[in-house]
Protein backbone atom coordinates (compact mmCIF):
# COMPACT_ATOMS: atom_id res chain seq x y z
CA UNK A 1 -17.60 -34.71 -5.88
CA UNK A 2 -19.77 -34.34 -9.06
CA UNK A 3 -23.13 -35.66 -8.76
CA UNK A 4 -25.58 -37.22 -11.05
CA UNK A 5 -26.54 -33.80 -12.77
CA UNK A 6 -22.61 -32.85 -13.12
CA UNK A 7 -23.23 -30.36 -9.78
CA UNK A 8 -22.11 -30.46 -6.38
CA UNK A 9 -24.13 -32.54 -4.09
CA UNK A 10 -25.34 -29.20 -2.38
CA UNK A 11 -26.80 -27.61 -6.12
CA UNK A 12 -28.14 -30.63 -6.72
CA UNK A 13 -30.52 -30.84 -3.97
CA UNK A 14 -31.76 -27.19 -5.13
CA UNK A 15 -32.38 -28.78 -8.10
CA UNK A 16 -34.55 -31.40 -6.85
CA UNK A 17 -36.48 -29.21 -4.57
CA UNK A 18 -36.92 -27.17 -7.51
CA UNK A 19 -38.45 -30.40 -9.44
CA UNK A 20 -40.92 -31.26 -6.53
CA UNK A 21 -41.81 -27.58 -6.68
CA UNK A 22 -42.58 -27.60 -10.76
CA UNK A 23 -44.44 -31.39 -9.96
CA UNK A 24 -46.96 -29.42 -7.52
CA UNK A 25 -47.74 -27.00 -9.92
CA UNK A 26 -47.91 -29.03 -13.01
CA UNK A 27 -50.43 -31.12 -10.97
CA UNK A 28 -52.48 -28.51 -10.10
CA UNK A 29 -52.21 -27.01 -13.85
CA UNK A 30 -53.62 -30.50 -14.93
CA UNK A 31 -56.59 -30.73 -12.49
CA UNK A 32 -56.96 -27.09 -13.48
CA UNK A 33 -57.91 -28.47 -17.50
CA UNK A 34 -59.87 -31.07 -16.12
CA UNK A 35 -62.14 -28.80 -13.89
CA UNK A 36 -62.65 -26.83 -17.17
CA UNK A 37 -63.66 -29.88 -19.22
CA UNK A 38 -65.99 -31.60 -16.03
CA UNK A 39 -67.39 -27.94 -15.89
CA UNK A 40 -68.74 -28.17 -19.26
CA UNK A 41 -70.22 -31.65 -18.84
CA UNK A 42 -72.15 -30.69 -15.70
CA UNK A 43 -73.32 -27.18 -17.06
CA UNK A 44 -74.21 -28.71 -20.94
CA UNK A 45 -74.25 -31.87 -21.46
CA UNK A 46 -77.76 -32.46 -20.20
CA UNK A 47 -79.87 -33.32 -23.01
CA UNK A 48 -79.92 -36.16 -25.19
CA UNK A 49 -78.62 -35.00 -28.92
CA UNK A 50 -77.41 -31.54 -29.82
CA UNK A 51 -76.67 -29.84 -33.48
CA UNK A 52 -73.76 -29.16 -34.99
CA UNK A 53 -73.99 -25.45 -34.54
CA UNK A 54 -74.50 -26.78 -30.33
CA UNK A 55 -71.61 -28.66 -30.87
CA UNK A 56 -69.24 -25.95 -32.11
CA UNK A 57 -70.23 -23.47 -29.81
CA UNK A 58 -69.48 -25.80 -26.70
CA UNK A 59 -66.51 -26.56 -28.18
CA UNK A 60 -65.18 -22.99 -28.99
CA UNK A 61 -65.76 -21.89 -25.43
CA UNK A 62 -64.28 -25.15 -23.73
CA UNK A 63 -61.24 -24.05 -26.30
CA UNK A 64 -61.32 -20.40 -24.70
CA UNK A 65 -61.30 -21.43 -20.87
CA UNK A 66 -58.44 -23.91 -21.69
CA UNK A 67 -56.28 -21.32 -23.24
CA UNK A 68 -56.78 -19.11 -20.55
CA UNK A 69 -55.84 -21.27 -17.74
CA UNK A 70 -52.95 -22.47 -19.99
CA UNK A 71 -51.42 -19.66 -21.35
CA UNK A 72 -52.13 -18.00 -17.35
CA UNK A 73 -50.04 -21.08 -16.02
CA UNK A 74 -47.20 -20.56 -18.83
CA UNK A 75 -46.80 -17.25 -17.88
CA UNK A 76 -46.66 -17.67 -14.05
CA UNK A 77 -43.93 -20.32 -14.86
CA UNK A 78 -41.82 -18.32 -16.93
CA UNK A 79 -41.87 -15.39 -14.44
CA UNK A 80 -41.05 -17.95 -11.11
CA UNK A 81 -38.02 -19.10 -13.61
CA UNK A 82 -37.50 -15.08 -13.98
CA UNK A 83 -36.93 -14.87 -10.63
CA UNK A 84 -34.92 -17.81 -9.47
CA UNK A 85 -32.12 -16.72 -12.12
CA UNK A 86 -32.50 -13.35 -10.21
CA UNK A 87 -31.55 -14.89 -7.24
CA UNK A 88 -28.89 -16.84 -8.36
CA UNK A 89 -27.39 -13.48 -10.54
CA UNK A 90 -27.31 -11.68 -7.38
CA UNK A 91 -25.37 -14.15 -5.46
CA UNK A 92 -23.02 -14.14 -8.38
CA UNK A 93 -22.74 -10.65 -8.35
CA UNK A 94 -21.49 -10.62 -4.61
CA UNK A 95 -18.72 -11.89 -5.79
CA UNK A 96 -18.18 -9.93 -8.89
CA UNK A 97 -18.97 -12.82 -11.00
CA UNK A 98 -21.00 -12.87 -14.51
CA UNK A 99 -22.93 -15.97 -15.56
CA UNK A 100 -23.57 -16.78 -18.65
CA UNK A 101 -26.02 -19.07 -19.93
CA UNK A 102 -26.61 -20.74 -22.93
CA UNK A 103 -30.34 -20.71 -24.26
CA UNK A 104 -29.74 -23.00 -26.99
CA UNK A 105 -29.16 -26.32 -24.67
CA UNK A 106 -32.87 -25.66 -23.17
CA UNK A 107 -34.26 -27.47 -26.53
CA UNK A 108 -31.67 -29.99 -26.35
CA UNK A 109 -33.61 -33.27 -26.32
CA UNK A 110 -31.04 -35.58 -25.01
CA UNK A 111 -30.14 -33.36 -21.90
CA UNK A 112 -34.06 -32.93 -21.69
CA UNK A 113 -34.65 -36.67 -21.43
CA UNK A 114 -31.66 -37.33 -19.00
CA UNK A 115 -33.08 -35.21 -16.22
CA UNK A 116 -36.70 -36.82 -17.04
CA UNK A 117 -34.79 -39.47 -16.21
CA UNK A 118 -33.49 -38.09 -13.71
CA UNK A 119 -37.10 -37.19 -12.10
CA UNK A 120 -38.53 -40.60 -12.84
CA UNK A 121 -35.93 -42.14 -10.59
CA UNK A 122 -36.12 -39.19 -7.91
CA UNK A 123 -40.15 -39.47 -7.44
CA UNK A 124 -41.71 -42.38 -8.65
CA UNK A 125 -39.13 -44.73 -7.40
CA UNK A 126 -38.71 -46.84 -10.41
CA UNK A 127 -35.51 -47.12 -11.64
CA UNK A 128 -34.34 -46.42 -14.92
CA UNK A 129 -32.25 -48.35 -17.67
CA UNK A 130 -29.73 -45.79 -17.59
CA UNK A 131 -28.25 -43.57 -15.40
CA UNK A 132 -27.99 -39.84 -16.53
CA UNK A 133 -24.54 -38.21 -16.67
CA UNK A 134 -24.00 -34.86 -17.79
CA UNK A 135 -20.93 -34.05 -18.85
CA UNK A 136 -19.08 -31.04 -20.78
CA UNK A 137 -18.88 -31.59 -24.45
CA UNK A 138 -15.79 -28.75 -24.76
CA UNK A 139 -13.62 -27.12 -22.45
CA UNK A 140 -14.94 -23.51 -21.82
CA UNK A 141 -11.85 -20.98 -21.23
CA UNK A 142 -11.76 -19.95 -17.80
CA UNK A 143 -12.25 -15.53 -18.67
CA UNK A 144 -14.79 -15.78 -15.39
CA UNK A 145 -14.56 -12.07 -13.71
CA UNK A 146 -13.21 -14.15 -10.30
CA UNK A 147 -9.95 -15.52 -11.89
CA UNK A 148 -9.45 -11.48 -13.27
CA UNK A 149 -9.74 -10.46 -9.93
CA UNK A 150 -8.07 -13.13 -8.07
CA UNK A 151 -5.55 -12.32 -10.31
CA UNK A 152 -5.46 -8.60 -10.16
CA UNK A 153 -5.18 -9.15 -6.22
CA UNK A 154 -2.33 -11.36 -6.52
CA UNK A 155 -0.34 -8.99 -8.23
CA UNK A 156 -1.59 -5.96 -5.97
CA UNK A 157 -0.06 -7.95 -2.92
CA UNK A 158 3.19 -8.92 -5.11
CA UNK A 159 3.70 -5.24 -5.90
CA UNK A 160 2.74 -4.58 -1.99
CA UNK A 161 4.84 -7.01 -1.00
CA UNK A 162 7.79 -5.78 -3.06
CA UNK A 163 7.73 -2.19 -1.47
CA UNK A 164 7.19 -3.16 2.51
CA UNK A 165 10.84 -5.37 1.59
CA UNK A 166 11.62 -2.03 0.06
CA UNK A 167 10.88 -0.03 3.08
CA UNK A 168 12.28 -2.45 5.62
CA UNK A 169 15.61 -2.31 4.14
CA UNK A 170 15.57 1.60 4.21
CA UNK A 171 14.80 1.43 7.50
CA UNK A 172 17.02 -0.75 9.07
CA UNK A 173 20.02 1.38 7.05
CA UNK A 174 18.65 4.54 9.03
CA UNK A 175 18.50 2.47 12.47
CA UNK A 176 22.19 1.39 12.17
CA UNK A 177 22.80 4.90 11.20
CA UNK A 178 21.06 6.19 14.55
CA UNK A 179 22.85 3.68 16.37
CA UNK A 180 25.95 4.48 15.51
CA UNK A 181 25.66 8.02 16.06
CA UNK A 182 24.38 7.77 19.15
CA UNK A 183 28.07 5.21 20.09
CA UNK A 184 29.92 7.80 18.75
CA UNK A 185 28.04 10.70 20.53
CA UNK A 186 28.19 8.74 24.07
CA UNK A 187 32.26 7.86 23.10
CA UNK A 188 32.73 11.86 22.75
CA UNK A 189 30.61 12.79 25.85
CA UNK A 190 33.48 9.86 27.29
CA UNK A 191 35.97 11.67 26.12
CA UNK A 192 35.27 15.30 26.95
CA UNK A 193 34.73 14.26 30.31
CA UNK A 194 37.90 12.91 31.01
CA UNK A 195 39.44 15.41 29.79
CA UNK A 196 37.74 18.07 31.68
CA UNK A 197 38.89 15.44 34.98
CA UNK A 198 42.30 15.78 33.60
CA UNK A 199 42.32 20.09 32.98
CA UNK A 200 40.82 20.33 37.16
CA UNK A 201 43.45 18.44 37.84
CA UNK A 202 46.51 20.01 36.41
CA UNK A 203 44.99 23.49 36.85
CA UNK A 204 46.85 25.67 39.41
CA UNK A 205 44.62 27.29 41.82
CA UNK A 206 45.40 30.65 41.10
CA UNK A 207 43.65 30.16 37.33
CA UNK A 208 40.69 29.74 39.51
CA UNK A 209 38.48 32.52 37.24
CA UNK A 210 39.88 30.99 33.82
CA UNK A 211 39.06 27.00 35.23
CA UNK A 212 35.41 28.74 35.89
CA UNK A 213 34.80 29.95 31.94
CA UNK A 214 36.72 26.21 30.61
CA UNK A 215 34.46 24.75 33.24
CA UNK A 216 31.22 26.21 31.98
CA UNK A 217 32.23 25.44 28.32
CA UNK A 218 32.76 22.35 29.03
CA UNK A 219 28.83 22.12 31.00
CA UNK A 220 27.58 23.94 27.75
CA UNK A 221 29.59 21.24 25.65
CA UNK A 222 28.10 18.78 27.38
CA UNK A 223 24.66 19.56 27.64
CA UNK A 224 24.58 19.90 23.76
CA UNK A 225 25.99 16.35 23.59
CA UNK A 226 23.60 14.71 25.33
CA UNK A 227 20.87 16.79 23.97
CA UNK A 228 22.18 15.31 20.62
CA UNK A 229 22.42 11.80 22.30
CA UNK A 230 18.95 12.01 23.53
CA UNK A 231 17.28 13.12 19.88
CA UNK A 232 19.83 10.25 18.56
CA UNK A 233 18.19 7.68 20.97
CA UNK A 234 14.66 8.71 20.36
CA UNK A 235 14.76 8.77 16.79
CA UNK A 236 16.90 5.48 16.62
CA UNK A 237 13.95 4.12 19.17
CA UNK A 238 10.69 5.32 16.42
CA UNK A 239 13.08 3.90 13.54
CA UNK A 240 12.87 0.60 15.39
CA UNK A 241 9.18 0.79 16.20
CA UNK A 242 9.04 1.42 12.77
CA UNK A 243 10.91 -1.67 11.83
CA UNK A 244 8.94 -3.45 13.86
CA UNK A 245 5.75 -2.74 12.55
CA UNK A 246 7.07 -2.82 9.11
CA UNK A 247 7.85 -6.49 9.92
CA UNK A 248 4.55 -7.72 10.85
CA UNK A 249 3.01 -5.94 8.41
CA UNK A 250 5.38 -7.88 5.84
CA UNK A 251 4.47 -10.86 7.47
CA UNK A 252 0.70 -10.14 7.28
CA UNK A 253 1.15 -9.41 3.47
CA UNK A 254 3.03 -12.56 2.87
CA UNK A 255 -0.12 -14.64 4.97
CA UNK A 256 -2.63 -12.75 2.70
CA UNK A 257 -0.70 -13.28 -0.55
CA UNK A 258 -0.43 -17.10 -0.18
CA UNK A 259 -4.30 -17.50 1.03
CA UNK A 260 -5.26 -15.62 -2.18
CA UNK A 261 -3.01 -18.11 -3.89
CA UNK A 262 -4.72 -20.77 -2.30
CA UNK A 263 -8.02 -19.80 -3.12
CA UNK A 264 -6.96 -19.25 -6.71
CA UNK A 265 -5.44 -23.29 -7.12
CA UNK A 266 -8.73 -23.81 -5.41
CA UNK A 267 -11.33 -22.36 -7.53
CA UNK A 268 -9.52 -23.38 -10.42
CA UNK A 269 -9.30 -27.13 -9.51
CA UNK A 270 -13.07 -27.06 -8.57
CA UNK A 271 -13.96 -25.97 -12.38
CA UNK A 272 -15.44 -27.94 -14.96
CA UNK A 273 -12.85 -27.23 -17.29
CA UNK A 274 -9.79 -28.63 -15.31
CA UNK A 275 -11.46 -31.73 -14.13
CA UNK A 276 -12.63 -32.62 -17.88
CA UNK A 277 -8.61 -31.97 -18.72
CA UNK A 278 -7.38 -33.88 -15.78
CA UNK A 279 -9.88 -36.44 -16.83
CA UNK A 280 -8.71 -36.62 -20.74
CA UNK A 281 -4.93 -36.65 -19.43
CA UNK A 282 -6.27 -39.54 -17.35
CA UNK A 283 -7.37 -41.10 -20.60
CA UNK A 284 -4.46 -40.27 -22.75
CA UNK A 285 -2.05 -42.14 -20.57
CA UNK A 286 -4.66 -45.11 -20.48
CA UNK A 287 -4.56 -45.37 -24.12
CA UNK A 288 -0.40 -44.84 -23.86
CA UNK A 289 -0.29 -47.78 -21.71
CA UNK A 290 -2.74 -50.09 -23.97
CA UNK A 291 -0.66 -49.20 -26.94
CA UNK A 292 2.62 -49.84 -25.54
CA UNK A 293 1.43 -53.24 -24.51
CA UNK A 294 0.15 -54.34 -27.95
CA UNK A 295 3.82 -52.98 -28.99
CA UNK A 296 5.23 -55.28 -26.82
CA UNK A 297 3.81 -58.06 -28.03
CA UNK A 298 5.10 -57.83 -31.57
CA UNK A 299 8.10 -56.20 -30.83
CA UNK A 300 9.49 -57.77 -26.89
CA UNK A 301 11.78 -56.27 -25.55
CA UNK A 302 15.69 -57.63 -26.09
């Protein structure tokens, strides 16, 4: 929720520490100046009249060590102001964001009076006739470097997304494949089996040599089919490891595509720009409503 200074309640208590910090110093800038001017009545205002040259000469060098201190205090504050935008660039940066800021609303003198306002009612504890709102005068587009990449990460996992389906199809083709050769394989080593049963069977006993040749052809047979049944069953057992893992990996894909969807309808509902939209819509319709029931009046409804 937007606080008084159009910021998170979070930002806005950086703010205010920020004030209290700028309060010390500009009180200790002040008693600085004063120090300069109590120096010079202690050191020459000691005798009764002085001339005009006296006077001008006092004068010139009170001007001197007031210009000093000032211009010594401007510059430490400009440099401290140097460095919290470093700080707040560098968190932006983690994030592969750019800021942007516009110099020409730090001499805007309404803004500059609301957040006096603002630190009259924060430290004196007076309150104030109105309360300061800051709202956006336009709607900014949103071309922020974290929408470009949320983007560009969206359609990475999309594209991602599209090949893993991709690959799971091929390879649940090649594991039905495997799977069928290796039926078909363990239906022929069936077959030639029985059939060698049958050949023993009907095979006089004076064929003995020739039953010892068809029975070695047959173990040679054999021993090559189950060979090729054994590479079918290992490869049809990586192809469904590799389903497998395909799978989750799908499903992990899918998890991380709809959290960096998420995060997308997030960030964009937090901006400035779609809350001042949602709150013209808002608006619009009020105005709808108003107008339809002056219609009403002169023209009621049959």
């Amino acid at each position: 929720m937007a606080s008084a200074l159009g910021v998170s309640d979070h930002h806005q208590e950086s703010l205010v520490n920020y004030m209290r910090f700028n309060r010390y110093k500009r009180n200790q800038n002040l008693r600085g100046v004063e120090g300069c001017f109590q120096d010079l009545k202690d050191s020459r205002l000691t005798e009764d009249t002085f001339t005009a040259d006296e006077v001008v000469e006092m004068l010139d060098g009170l001007e001197a060590v007031v210009r000093g201190e000032v211009e010594s205090e401007l510059i430490n504050t400009a440099h401290t102001n140097v460095l919290l935008l470093r700080q707040l660039f560098q968190q932006a940066e983690k994030w592969h964001l750019k800021l942007m800021a516009d110099i020409s609303e730090l001499e805007n003198r309404e803004l500059i009076e609301m957040i006096a306002d603002f630190e009259e009612s924060q430290f004196s504890g007076k309150s104030v006739t109105s309360k300061p709102t800051f709202e956006m005068k336009r709607l900014d587009p949103m071309a922020g470097e974290g929408e470009q990449l949320l983007h560009a990460e969206i359609a990475r996992l999309n594209e991602e997304n599209n090949k893993l389906k991709e690959r799971l199809k091929m390879v649940e083709t090649q594991a039905t494949a495997a799977l069928a050769d290796r039926s078909r394989l363990q239906a022929d080593l069936h077959n030639t089996q029985d059939e060698l049963g049958n050949m023993k069977s009907r095979q006089p006993m004076k064929n003995t040599s020739g039953l010892s040749d068809l029975e070695h052809q047959m173990s040679t047979v054999k021993s090559e089919m189950e060979k090729n049944l054994k590479l079918s069953s290992q490869k049809a057992d990586g192809l469904e490891g590799d389903l497998t893992q395909t799978k989750h990996k799908l499903l992990e894909m899918k998890a991380q595509l709809e959290m960096t969807e998420k995060e997308l309808e997030k960030k964009f509902s937090q901006t400035g720009a779609y809350k001042n939209l949602k709150s013209m819509l808002s608006k619009k319709n009020d105005q709808l409503k108003d107008l339809r029931s002056r219609l009403r009046q002169y023209e009621p409804d049959n």
